[in-house]
N, C-alpha and C. Protein backbone atom coordinates (compact mmCIF):
# COMPACT_ATOMS: atom_id res chain seq x y z
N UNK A 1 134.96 -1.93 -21.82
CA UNK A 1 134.73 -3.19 -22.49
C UNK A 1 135.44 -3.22 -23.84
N UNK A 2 135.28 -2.17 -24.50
CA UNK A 2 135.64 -2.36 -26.06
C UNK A 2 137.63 -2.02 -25.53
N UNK A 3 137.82 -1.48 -24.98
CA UNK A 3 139.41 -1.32 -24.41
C UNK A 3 139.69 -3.07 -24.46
N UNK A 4 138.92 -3.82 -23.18
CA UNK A 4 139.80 -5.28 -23.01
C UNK A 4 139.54 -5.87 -24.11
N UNK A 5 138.35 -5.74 -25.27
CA UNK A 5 138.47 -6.79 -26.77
C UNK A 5 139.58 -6.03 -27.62
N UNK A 6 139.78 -4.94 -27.81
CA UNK A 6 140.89 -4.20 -28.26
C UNK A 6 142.46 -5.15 -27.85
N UNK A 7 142.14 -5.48 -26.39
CA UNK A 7 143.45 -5.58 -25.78
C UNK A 7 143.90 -7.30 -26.43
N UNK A 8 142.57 -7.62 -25.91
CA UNK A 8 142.60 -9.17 -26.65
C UNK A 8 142.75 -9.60 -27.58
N UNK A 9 142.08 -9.13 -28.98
CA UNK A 9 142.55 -8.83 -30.04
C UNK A 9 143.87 -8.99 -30.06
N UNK A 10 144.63 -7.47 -29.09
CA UNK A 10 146.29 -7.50 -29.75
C UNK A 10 146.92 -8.50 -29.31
N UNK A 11 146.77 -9.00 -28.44
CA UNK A 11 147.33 -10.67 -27.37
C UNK A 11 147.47 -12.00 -28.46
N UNK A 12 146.10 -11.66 -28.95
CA UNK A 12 146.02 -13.40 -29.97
C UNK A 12 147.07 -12.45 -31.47
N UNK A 13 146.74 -11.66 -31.95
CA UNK A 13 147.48 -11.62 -33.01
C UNK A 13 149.08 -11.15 -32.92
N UNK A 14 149.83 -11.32 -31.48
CA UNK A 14 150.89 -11.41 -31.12
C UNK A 14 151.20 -12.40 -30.53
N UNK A 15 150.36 -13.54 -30.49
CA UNK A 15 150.82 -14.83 -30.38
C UNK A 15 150.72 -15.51 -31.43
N UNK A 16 149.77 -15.43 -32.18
CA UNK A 16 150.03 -15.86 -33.64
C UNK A 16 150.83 -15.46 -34.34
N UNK A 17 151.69 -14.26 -34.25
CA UNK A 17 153.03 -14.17 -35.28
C UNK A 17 154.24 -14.60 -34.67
N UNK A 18 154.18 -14.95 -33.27
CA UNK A 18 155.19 -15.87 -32.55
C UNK A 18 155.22 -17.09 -32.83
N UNK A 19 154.32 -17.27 -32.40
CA UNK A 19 153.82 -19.12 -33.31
C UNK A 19 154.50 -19.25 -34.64
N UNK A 20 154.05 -18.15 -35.64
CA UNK A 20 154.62 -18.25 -37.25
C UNK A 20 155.69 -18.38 -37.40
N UNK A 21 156.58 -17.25 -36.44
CA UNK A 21 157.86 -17.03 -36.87
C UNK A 21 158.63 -17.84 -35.95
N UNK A 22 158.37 -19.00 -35.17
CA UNK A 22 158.92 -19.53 -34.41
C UNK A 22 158.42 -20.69 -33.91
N UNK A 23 157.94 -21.86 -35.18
CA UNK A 23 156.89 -22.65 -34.84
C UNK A 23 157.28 -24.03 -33.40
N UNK A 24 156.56 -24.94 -33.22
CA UNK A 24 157.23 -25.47 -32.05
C UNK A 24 157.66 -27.07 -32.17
N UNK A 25 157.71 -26.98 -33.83
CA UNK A 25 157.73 -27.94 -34.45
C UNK A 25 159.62 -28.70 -33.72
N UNK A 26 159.62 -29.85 -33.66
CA UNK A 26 161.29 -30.42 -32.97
C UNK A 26 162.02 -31.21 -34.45
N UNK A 27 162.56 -30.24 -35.08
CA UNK A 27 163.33 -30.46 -36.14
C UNK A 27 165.04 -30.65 -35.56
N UNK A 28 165.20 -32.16 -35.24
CA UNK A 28 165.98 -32.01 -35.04
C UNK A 28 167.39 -32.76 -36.35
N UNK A 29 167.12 -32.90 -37.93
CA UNK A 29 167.78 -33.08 -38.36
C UNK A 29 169.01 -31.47 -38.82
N UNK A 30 168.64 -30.69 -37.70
CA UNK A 30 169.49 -29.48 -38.18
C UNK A 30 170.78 -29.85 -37.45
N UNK A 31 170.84 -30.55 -36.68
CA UNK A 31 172.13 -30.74 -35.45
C UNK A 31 172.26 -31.65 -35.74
N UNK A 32 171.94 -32.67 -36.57
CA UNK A 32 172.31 -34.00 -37.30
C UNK A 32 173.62 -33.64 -38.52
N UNK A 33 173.32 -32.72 -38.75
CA UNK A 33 174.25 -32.56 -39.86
C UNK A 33 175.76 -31.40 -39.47
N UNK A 34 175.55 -31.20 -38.03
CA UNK A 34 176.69 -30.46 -37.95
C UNK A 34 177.71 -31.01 -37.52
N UNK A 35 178.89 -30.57 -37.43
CA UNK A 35 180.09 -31.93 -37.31
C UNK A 35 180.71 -31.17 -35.92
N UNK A 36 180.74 -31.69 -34.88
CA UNK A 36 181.59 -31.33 -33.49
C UNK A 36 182.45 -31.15 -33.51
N UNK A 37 183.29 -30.10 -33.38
CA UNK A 37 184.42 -29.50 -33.42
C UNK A 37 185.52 -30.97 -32.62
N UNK A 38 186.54 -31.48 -33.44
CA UNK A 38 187.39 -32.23 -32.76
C UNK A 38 188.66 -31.86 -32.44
N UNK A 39 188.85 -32.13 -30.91
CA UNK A 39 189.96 -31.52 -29.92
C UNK A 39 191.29 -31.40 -30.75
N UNK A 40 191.68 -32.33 -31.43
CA UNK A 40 193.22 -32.49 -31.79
C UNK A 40 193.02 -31.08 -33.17
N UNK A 41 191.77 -30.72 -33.78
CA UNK A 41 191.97 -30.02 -34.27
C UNK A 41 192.55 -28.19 -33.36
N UNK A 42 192.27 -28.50 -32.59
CA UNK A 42 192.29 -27.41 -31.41
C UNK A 42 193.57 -26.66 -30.61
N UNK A 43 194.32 -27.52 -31.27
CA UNK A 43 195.96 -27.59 -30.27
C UNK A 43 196.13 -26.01 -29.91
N UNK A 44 196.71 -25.97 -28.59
CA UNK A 44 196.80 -24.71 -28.37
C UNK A 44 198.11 -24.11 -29.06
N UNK A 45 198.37 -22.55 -29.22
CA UNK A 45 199.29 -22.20 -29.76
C UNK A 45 199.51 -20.93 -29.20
N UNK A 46 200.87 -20.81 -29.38
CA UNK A 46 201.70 -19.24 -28.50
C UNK A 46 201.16 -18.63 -29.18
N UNK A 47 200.58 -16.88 -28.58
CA UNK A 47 200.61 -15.93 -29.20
C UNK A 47 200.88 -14.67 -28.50
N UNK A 48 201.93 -13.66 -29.06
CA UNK A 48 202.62 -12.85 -28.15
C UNK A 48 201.16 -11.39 -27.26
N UNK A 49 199.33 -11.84 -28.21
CA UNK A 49 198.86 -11.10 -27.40
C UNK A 49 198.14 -11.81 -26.40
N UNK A 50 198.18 -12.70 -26.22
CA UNK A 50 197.82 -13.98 -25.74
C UNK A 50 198.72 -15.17 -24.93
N UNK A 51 198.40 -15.58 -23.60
CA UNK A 51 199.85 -16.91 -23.66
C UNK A 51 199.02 -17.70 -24.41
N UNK A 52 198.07 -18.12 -24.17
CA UNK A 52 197.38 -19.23 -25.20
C UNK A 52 196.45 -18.68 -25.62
N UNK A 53 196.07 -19.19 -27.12
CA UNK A 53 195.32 -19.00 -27.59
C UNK A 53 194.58 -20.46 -28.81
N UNK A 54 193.70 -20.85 -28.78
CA UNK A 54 192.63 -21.97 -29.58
C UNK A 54 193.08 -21.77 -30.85
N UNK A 55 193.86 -22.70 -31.43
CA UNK A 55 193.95 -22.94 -33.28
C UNK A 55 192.29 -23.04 -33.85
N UNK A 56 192.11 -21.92 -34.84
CA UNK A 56 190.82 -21.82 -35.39
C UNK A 56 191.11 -23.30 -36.56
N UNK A 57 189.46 -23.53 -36.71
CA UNK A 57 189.23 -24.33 -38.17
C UNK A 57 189.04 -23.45 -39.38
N UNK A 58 189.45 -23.66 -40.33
CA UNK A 58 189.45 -22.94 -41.24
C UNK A 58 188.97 -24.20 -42.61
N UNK A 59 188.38 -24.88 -42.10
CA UNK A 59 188.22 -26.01 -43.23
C UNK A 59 186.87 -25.37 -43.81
N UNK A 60 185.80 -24.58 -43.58
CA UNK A 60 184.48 -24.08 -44.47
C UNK A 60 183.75 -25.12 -44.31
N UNK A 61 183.60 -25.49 -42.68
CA UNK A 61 182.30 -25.68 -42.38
C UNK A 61 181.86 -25.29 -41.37
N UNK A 62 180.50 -25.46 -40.87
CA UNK A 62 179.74 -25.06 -39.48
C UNK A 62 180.34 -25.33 -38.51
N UNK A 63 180.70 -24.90 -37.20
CA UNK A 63 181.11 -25.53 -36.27
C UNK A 63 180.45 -24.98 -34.90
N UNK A 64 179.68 -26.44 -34.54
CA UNK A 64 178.80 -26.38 -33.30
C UNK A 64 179.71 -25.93 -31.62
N UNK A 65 179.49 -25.15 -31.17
CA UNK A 65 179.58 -24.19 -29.79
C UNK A 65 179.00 -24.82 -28.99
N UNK A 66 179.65 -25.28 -27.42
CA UNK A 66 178.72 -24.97 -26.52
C UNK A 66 178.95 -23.97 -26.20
N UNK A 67 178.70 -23.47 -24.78
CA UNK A 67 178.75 -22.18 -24.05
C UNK A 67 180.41 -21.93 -23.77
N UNK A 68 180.81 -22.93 -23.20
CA UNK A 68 182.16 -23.04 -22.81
C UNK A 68 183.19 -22.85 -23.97
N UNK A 69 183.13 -23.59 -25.21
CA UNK A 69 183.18 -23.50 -26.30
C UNK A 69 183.54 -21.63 -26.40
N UNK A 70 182.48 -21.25 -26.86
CA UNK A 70 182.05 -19.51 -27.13
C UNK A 70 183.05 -18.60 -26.31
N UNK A 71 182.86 -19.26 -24.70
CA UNK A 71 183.83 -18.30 -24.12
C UNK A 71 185.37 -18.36 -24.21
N UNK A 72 185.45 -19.49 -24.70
CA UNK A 72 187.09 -20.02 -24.94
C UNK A 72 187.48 -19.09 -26.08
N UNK A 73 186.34 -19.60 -27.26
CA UNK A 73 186.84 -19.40 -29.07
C UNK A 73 186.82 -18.01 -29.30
N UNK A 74 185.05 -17.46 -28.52
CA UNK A 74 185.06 -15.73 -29.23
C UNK A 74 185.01 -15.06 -28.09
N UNK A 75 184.55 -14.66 -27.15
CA UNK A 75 184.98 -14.03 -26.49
C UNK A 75 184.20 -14.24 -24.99
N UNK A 76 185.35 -13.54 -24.11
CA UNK A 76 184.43 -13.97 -22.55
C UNK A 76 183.53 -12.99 -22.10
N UNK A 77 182.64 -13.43 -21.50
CA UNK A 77 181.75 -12.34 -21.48
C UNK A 77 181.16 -12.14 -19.73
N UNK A 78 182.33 -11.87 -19.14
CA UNK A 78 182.69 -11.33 -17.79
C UNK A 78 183.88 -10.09 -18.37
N UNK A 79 184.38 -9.87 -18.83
CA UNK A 79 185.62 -9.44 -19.20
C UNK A 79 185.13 -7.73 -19.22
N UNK A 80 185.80 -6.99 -18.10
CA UNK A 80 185.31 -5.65 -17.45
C UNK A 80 185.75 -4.88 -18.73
N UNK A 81 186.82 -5.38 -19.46
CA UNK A 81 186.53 -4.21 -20.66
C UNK A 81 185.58 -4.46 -21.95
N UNK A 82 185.03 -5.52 -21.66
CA UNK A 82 183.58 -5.49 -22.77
C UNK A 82 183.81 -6.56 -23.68
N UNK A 83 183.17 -6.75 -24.58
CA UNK A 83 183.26 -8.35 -25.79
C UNK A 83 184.80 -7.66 -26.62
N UNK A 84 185.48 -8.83 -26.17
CA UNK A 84 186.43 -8.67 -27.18
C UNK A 84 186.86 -9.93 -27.65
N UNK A 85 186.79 -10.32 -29.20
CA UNK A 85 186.75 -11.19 -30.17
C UNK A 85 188.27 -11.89 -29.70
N UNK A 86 188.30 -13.16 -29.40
CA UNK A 86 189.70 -13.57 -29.35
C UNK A 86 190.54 -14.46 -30.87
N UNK A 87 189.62 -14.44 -31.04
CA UNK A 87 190.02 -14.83 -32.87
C UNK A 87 190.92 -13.81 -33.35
N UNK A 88 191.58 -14.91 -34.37
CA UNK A 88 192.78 -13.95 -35.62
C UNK A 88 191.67 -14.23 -36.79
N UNK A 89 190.20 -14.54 -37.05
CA UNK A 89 189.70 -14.52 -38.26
C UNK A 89 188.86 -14.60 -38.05
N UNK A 90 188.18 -13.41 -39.40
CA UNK A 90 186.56 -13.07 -39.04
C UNK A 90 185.27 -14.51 -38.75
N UNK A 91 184.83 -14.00 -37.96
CA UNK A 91 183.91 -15.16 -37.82
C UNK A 91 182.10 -14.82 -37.65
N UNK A 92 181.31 -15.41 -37.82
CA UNK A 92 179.94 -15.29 -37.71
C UNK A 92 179.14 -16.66 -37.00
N UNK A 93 178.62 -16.13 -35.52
CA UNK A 93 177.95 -16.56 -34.87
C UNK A 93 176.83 -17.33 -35.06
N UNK A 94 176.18 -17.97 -35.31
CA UNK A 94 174.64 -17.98 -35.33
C UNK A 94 173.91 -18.99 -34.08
N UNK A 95 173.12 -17.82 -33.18
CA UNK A 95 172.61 -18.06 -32.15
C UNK A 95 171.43 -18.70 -32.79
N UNK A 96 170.95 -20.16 -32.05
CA UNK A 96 169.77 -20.86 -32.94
C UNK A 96 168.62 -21.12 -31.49
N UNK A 97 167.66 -21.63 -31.83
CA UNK A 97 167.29 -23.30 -31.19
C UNK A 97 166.97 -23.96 -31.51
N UNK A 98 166.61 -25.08 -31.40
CA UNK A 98 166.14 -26.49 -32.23
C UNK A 98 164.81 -27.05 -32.70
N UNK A 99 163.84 -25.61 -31.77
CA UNK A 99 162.54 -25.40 -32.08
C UNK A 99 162.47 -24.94 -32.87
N UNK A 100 162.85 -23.73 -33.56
CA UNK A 100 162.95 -22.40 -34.34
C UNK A 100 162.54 -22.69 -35.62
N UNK A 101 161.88 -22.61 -36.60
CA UNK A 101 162.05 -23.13 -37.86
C UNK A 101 162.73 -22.32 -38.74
N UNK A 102 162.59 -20.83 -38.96
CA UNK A 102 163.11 -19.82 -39.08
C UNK A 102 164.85 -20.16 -39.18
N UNK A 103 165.29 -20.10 -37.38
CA UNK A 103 166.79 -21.02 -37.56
C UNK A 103 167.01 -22.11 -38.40
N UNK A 104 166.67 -23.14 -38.81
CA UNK A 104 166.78 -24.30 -39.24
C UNK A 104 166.54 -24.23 -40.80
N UNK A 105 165.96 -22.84 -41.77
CA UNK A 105 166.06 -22.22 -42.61
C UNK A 105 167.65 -21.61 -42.99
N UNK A 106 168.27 -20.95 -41.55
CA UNK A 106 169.09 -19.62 -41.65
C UNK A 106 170.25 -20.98 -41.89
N UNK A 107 170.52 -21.63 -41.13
CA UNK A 107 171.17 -22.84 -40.81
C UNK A 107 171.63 -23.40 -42.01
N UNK A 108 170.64 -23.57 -42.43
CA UNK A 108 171.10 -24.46 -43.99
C UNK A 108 171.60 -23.72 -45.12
N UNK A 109 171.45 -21.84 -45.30
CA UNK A 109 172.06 -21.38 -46.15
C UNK A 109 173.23 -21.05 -45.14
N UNK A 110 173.63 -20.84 -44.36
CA UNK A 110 175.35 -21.00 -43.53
C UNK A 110 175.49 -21.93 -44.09
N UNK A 111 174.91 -23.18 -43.83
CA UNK A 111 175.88 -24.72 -44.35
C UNK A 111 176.34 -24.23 -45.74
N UNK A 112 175.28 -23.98 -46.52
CA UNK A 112 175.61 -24.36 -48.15
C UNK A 112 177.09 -23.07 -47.97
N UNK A 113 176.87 -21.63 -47.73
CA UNK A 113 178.14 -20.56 -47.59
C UNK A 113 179.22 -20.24 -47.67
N UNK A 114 179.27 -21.59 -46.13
CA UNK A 114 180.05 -21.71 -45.22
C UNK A 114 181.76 -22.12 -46.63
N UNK A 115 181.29 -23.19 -47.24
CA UNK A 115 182.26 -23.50 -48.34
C UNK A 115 183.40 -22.31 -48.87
N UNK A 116 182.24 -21.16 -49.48
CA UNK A 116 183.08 -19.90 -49.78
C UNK A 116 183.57 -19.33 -49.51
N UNK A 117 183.40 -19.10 -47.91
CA UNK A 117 184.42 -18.21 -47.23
C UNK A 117 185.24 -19.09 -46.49
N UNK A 118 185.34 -20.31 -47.15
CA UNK A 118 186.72 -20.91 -46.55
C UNK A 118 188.00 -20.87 -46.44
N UNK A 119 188.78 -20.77 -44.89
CA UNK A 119 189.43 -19.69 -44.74
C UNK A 119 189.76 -18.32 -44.78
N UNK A 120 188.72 -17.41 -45.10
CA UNK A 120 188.30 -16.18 -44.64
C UNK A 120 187.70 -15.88 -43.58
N UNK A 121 186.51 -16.90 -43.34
CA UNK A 121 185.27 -16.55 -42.12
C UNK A 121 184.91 -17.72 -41.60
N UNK A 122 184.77 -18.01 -40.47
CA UNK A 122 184.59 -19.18 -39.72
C UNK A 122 182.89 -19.17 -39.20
N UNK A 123 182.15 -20.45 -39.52
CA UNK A 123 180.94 -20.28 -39.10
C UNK A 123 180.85 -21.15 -37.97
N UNK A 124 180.39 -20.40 -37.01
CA UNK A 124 179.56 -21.13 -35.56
C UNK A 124 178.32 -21.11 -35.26
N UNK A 125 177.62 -21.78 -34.58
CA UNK A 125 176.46 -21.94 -34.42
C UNK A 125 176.34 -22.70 -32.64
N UNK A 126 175.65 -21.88 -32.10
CA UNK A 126 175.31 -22.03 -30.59
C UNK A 126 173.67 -22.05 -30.33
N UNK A 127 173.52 -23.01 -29.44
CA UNK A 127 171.77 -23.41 -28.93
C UNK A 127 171.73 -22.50 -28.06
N UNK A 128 170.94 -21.78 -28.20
CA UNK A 128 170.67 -20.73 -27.10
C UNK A 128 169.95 -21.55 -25.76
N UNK A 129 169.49 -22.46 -26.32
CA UNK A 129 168.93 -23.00 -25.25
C UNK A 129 169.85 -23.93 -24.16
N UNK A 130 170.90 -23.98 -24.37
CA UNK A 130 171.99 -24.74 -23.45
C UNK A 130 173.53 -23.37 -23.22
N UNK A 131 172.65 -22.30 -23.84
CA UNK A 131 173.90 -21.19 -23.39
C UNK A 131 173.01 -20.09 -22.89
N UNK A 132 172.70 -20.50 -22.04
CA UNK A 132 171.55 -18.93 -21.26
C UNK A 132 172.28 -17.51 -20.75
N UNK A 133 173.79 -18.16 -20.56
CA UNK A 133 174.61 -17.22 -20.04
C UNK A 133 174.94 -15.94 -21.62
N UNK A 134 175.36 -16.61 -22.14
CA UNK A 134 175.38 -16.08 -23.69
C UNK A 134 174.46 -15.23 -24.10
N UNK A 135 173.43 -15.99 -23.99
CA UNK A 135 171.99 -15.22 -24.35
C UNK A 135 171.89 -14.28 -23.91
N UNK A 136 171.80 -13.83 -22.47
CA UNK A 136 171.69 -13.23 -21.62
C UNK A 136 172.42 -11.67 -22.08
N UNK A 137 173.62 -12.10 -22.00
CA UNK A 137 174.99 -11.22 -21.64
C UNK A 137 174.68 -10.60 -23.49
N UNK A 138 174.52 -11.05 -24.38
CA UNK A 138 173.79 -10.77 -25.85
C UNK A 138 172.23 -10.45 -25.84
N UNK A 139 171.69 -10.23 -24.46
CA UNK A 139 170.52 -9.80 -24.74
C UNK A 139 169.70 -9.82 -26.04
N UNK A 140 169.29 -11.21 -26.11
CA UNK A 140 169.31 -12.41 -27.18
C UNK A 140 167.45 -11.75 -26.95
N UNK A 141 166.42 -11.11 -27.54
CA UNK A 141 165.34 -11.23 -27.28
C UNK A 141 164.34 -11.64 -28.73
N UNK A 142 165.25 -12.08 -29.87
CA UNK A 142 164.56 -13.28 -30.68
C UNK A 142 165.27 -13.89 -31.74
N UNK A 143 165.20 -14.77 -32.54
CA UNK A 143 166.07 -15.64 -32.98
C UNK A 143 165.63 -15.88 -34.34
N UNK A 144 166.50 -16.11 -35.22
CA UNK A 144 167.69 -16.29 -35.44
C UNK A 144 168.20 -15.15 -34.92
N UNK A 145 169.78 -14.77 -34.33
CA UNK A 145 170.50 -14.13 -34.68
C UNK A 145 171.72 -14.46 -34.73
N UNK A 146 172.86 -13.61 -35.52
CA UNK A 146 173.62 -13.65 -36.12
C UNK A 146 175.11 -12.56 -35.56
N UNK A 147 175.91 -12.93 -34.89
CA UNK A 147 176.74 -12.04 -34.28
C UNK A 147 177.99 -12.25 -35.50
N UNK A 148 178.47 -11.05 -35.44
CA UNK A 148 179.47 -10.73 -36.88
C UNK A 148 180.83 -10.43 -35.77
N UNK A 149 181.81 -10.93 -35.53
CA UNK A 149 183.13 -10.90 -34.83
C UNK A 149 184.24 -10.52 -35.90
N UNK A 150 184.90 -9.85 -35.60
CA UNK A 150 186.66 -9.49 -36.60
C UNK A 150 187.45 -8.92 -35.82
N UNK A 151 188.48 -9.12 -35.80
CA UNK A 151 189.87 -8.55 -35.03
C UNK A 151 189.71 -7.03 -34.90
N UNK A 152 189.69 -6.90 -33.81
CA UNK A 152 190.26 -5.92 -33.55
C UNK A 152 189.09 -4.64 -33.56
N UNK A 153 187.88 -5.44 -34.12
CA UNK A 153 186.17 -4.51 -34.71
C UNK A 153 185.52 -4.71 -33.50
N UNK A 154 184.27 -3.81 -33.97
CA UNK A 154 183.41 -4.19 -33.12
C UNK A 154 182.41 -5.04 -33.37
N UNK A 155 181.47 -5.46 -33.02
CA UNK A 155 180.44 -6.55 -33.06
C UNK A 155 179.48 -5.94 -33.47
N UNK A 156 178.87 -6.78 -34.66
CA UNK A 156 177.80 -6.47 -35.61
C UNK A 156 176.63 -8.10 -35.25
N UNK A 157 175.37 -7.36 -35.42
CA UNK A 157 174.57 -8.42 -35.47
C UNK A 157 173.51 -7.76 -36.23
N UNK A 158 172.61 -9.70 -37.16
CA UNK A 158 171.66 -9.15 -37.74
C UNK A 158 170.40 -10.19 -36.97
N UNK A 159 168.99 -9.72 -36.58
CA UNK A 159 167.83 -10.28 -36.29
C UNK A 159 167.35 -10.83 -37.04
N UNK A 160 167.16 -12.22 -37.38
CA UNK A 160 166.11 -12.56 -38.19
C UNK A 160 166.32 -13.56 -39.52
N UNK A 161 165.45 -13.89 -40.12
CA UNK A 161 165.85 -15.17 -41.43
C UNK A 161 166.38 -14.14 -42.43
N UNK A 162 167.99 -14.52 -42.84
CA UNK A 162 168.44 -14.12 -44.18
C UNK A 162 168.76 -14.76 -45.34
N UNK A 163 168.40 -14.51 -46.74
CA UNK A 163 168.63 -15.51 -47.60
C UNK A 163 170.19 -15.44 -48.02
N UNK A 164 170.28 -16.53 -48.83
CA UNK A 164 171.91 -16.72 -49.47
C UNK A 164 172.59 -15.01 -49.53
N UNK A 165 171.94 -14.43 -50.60
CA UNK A 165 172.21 -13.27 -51.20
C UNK A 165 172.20 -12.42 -49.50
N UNK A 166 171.11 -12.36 -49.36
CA UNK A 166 171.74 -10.89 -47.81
C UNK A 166 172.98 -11.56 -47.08
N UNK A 167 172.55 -12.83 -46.84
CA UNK A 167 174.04 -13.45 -45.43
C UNK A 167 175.10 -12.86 -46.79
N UNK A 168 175.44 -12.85 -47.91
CA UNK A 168 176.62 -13.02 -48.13
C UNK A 168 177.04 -11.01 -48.16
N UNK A 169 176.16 -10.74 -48.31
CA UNK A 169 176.08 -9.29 -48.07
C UNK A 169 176.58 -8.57 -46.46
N UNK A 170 175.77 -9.11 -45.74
CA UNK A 170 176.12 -8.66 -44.94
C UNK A 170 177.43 -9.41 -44.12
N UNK A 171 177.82 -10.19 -44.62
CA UNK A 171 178.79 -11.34 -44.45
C UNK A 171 180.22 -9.94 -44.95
N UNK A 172 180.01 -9.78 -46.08
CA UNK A 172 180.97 -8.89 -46.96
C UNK A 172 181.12 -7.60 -46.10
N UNK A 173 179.93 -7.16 -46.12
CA UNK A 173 180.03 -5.62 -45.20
C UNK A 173 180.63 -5.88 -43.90
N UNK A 174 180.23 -6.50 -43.09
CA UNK A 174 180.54 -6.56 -41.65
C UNK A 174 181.88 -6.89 -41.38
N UNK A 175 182.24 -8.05 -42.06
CA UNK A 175 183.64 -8.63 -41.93
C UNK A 175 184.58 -8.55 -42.74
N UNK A 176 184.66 -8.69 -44.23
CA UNK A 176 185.56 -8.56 -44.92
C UNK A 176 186.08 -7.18 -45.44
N UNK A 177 185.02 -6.34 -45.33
CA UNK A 177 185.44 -4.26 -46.02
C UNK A 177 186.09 -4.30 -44.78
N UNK A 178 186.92 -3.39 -45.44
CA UNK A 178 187.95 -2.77 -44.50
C UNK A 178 187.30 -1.34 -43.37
């Protein structure tokens, strides 16, 4: 008996910090403010490791992903030799959803960021909830997260709400040190 109130106990106070950290509130002025990547910005272009390859934005702002999107811009994720970044410039992911409040926190210090590392680091942002394949293949098991991409590196990610000061930290470490 005292085992299943033990057990119960741990049930409600692990749904209550899910609830907290992930309320179910539908904030959807976070995708109101992001601007859709437009095609003509996109033109394809020769590259001798690549026949084609996607002209990045480099203007320092957010730029919303779908799935198809992701596999085009950063990398495919069937590809038998493993994630490899197809970008010429560092970039940072941010896997969201539109429930999340947490995301919709992380979201808005990328927006404000995003400015400074213009033309250094490219910010994206993908709904996990319309890229399951993504998720999946990123064994995505809570959110925010944050995938760190650079030529030729390997892939860095961080779990969880970061303020101005850490994103730009770990922004610095991951992508820009040599």
């Amino acid at each position: 008996m005292k085992t299943q109130k033990k057990n119960l106990v741990l049930l409600l106070i692990i749904t209550i910090a899910f609830m907290l950290s992930c309320g179910n509130a539908n904030n959807n002025t976070d995708n109101a403010a992001l601007e859709e990547p437009k095609t003509d910005h996109y033109a394809l272009l020769k590259d001798s490791g690549r026949p084609e390859r996607i002209a990045e934005d480099l203007s320092g702002r957010v730029i919303l992903l779908s799935e198809q999107d992701f596999i085009e811009r950063i990398t495919a994720i069937d590809n038998p030799k493993g994630f490899q970044y197809l970008g010429q410039t560092p970039c940072v992911v941010d896997l969201y959803a539109s429930w999340c409040k947490p995301c919709g926190l992380l979201s808005e210090n990328l927006r404000t960021l995003a400015p400074e590392y213009q033309g250094k680091v490219i910010f994206y942002k993908l709904d996990i909830d319309k890229a399951r394949e993504v998720a999946y293949m990123f064994n995505v098991q809570s959110i925010p997260m944050l995938l760190y991409f650079k030529p030729h590196g390997k892939i860095s990610s961080t779990v969880g709400y970061l303020n101005k000061d850490e994103l730009r930290k770990a922004i610095d470490e991951y992508l820009l040190n040599p």
